[in-house]
N, C-alpha and C. Protein backbone atom coordinates (compact mmCIF):
# COMPACT_ATOMS: atom_id res chain seq x y z
N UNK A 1 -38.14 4.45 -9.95
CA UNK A 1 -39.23 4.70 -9.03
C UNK A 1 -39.80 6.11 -9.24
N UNK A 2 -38.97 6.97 -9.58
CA UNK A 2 -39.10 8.60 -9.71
C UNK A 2 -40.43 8.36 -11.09
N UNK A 3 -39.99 7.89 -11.97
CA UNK A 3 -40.39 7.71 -13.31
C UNK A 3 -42.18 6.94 -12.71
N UNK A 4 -42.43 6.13 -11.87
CA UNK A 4 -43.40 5.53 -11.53
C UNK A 4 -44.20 6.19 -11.05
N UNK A 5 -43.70 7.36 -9.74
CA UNK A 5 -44.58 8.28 -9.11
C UNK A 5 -44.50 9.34 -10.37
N UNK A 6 -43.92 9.63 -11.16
CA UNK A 6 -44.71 10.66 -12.69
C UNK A 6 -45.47 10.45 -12.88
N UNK A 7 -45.84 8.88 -13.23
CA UNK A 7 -46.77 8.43 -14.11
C UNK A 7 -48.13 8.48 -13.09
N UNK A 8 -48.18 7.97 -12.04
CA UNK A 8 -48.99 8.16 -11.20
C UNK A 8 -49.90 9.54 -11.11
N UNK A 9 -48.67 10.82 -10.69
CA UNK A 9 -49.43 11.95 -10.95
C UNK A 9 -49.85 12.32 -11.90
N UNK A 10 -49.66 11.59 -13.45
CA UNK A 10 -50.28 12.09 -14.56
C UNK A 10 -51.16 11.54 -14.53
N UNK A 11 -51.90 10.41 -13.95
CA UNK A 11 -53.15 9.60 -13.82
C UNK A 11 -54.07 10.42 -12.99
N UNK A 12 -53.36 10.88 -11.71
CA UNK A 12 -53.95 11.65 -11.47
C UNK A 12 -55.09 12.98 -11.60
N UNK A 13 -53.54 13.30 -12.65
CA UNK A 13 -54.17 14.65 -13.26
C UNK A 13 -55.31 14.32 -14.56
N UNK A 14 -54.97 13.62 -15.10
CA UNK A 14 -56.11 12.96 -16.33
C UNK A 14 -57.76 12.83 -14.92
N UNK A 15 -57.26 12.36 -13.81
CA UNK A 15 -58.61 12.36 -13.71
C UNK A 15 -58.93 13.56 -12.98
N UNK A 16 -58.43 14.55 -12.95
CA UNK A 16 -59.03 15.98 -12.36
C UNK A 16 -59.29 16.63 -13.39
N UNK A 17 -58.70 16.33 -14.62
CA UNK A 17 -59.28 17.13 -15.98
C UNK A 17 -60.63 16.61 -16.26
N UNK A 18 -60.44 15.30 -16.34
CA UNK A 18 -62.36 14.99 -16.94
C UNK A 18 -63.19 15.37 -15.95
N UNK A 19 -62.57 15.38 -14.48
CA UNK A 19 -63.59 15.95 -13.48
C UNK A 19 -64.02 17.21 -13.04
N UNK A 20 -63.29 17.97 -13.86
CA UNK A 20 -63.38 19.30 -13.59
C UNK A 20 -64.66 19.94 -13.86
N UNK A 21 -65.46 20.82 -12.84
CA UNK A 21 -67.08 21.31 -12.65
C UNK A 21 -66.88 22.52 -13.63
N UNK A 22 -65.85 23.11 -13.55
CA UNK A 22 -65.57 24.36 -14.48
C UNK A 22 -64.56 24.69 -15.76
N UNK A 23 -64.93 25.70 -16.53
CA UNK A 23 -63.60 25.88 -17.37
C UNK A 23 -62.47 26.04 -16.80
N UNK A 24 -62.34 26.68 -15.73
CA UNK A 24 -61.24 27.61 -14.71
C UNK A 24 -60.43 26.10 -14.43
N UNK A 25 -61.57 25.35 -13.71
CA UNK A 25 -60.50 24.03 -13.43
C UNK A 25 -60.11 22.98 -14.57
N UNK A 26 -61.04 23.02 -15.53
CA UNK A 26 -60.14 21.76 -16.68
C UNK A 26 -58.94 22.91 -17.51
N UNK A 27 -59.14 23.99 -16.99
CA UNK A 27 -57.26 24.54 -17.94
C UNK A 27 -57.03 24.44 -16.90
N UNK A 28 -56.55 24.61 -15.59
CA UNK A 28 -55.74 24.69 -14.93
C UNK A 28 -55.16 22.78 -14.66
N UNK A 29 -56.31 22.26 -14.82
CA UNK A 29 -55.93 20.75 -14.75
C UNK A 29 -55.37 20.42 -16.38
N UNK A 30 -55.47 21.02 -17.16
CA UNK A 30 -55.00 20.15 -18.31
C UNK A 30 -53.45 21.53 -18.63
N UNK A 31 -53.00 22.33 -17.82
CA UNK A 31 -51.68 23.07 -17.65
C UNK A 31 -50.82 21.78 -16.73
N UNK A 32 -51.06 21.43 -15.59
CA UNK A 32 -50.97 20.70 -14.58
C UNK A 32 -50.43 19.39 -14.74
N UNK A 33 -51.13 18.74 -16.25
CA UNK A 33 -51.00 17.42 -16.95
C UNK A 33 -49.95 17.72 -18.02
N UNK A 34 -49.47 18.41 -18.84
CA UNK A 34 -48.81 18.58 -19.98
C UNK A 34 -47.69 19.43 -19.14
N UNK A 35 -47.21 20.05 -17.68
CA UNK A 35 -45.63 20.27 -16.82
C UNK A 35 -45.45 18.68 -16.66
N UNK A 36 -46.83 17.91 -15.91
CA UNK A 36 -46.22 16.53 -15.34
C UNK A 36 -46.05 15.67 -16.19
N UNK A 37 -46.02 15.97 -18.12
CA UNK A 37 -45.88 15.11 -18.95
C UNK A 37 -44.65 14.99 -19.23
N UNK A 38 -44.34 16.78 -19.34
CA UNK A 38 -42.82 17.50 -19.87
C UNK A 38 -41.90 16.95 -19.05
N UNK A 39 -41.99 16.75 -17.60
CA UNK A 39 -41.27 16.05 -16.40
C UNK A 39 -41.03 14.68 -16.51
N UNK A 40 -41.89 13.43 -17.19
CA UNK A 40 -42.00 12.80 -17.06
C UNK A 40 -40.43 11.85 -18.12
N UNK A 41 -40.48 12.91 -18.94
CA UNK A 41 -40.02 12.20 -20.06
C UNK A 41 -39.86 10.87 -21.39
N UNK A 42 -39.53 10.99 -22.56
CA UNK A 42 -40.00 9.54 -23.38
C UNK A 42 -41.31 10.39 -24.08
N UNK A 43 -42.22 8.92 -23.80
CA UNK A 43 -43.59 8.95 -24.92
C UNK A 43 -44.24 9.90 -24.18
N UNK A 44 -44.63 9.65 -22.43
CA UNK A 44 -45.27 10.88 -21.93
C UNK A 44 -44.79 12.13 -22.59
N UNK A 45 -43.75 12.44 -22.82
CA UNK A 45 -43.16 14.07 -23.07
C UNK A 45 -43.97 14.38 -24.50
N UNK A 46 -43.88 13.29 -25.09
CA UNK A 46 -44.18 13.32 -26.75
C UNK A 46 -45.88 13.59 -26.80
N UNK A 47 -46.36 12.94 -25.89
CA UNK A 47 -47.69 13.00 -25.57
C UNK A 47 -48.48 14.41 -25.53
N UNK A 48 -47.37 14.89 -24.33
CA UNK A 48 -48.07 15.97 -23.69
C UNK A 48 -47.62 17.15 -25.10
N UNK A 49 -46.52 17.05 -25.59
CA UNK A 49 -45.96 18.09 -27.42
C UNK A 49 -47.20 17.60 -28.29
N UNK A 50 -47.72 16.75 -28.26
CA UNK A 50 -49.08 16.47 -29.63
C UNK A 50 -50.49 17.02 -28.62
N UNK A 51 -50.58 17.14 -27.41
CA UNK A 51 -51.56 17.95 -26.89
C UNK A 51 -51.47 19.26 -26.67
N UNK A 52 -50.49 19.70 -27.09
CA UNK A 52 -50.25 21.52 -27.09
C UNK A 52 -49.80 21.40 -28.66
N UNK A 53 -49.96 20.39 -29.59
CA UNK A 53 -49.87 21.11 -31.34
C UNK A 53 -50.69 22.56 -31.93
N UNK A 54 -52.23 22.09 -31.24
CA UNK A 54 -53.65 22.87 -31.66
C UNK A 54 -53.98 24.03 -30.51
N UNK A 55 -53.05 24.34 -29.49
CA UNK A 55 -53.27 24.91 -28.61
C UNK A 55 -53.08 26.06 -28.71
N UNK A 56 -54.02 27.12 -28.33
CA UNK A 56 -53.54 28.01 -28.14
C UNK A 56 -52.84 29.04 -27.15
N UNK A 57 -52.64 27.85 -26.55
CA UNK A 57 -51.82 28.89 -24.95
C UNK A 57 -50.00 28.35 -25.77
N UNK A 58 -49.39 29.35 -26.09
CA UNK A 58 -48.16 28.90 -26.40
C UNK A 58 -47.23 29.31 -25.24
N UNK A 59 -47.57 29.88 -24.01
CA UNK A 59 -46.67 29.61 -23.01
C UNK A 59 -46.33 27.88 -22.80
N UNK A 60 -47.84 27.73 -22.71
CA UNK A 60 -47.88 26.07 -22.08
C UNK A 60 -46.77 25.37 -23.25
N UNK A 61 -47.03 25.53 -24.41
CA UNK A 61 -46.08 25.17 -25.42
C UNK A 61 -44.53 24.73 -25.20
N UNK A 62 -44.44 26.39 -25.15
CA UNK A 62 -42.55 26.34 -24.71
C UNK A 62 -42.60 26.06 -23.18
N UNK A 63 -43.63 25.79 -22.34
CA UNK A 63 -43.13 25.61 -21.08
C UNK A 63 -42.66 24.22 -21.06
N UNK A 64 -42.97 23.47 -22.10
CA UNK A 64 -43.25 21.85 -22.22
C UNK A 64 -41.96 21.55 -22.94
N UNK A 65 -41.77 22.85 -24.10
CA UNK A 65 -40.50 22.13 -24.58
C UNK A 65 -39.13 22.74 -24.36
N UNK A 66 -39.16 23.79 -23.30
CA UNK A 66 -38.24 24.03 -22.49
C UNK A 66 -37.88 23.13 -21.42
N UNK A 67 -38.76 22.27 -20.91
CA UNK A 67 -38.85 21.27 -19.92
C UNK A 67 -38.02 20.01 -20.53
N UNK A 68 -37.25 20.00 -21.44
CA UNK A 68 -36.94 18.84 -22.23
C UNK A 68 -35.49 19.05 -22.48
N UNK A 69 -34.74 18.28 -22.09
CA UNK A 69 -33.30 18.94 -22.16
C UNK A 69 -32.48 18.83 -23.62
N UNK A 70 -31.87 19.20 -24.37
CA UNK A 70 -31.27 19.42 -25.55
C UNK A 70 -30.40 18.06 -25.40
N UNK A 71 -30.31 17.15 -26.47
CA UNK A 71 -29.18 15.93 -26.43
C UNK A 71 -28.02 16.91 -26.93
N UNK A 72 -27.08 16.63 -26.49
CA UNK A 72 -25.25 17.13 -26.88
C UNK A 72 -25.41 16.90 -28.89
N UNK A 73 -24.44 17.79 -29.94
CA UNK A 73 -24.18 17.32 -30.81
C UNK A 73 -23.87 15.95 -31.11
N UNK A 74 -22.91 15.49 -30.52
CA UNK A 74 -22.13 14.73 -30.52
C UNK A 74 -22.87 13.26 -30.81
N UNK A 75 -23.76 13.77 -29.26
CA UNK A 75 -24.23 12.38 -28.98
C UNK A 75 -25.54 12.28 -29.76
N UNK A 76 -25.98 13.34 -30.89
CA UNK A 76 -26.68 12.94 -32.02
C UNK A 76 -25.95 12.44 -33.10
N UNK A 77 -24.87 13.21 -33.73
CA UNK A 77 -24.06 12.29 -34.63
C UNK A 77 -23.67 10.82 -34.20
N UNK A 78 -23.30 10.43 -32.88
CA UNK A 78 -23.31 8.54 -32.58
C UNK A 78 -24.77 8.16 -32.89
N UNK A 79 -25.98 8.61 -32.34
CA UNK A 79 -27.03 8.16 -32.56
C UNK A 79 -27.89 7.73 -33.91
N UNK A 80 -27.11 8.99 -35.01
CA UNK A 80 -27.36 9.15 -36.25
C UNK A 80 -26.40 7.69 -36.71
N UNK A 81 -24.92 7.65 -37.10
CA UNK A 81 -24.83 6.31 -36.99
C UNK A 81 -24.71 5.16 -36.66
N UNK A 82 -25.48 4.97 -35.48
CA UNK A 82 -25.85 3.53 -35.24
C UNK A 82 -27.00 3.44 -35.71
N UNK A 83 -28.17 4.53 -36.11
CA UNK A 83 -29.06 4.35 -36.52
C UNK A 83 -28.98 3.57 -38.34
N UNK A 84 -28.09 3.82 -39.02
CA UNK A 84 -27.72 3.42 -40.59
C UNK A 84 -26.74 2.53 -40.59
N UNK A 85 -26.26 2.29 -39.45
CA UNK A 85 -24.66 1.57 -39.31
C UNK A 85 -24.00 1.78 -40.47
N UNK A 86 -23.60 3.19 -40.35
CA UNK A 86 -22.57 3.46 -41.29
C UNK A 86 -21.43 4.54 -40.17
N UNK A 87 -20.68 5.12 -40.66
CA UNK A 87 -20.15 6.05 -39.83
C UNK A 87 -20.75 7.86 -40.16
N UNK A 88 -20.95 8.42 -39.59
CA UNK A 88 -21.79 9.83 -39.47
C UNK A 88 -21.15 10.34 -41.32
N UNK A 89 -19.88 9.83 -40.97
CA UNK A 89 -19.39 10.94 -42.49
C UNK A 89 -19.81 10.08 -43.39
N UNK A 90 -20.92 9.40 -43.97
CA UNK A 90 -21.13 8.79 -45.26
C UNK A 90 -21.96 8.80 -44.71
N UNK A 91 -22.92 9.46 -43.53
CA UNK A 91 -24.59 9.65 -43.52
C UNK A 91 -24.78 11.36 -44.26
N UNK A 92 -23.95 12.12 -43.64
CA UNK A 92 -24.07 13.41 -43.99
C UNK A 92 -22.81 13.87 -44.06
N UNK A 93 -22.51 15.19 -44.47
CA UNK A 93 -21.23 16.11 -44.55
C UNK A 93 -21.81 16.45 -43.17
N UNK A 94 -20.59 16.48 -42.30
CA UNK A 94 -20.89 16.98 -40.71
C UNK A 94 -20.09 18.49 -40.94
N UNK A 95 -20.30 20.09 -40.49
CA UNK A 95 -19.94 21.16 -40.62
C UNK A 95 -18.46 20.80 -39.59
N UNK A 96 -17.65 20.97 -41.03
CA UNK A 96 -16.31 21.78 -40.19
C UNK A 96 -15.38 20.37 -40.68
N UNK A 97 -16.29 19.24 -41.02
CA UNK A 97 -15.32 17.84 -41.18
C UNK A 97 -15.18 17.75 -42.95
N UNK A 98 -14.07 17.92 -43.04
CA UNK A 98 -13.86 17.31 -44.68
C UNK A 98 -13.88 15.76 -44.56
N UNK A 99 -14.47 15.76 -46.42
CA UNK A 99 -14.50 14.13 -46.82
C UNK A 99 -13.27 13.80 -47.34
């Protein structure tokens, strides 16, 4: 439900950006849209990282990808192999594990 009212306020905010009478309000509405993207998480998050690529406000940048929490090692090496279905040590040399 949390995830539903995100999406909502990002609809929101999409329509206070195209509506905006001034410059002052479409940055402050399109800052507004790319926190409630970073919040949102998934494709929104990914969304709002390819609308701050060309940007030049790089606060907004790292504010977006500070907003994104780090996955554990670990639980990238399981992810890495189930992704090849192999086991991690015959995807890569993992640091610190002999073959």
């Amino acid at each position: 439900m949390k995830r539903g009212w995100n999406l909502a306020k990002v609809g929101k905010a999409v329509h206070a950006m195209r509506n905006a009478s001034d410059e002052d309000k479409k940055t402050w509405a399109n800052h507004y849209l790319v926190e409630l993207l970073g919040q949102s998480r998934g494709l929104p998050t990914k969304i709002g990282q390819m609308m701050t690529m060309n940007d030049n406000d790089v606060d907004l940048r790292e504010k977006l990808n500070d907003s994104v929490p780090s996955m554990p090692y670990e639980e990238v090496l399981d992810q890495i192999s189930k992704a090849y279905g192999a086991p991690r040590e015959y995807c890569f040399q993992v640091p610190g594990e002999n073959w």
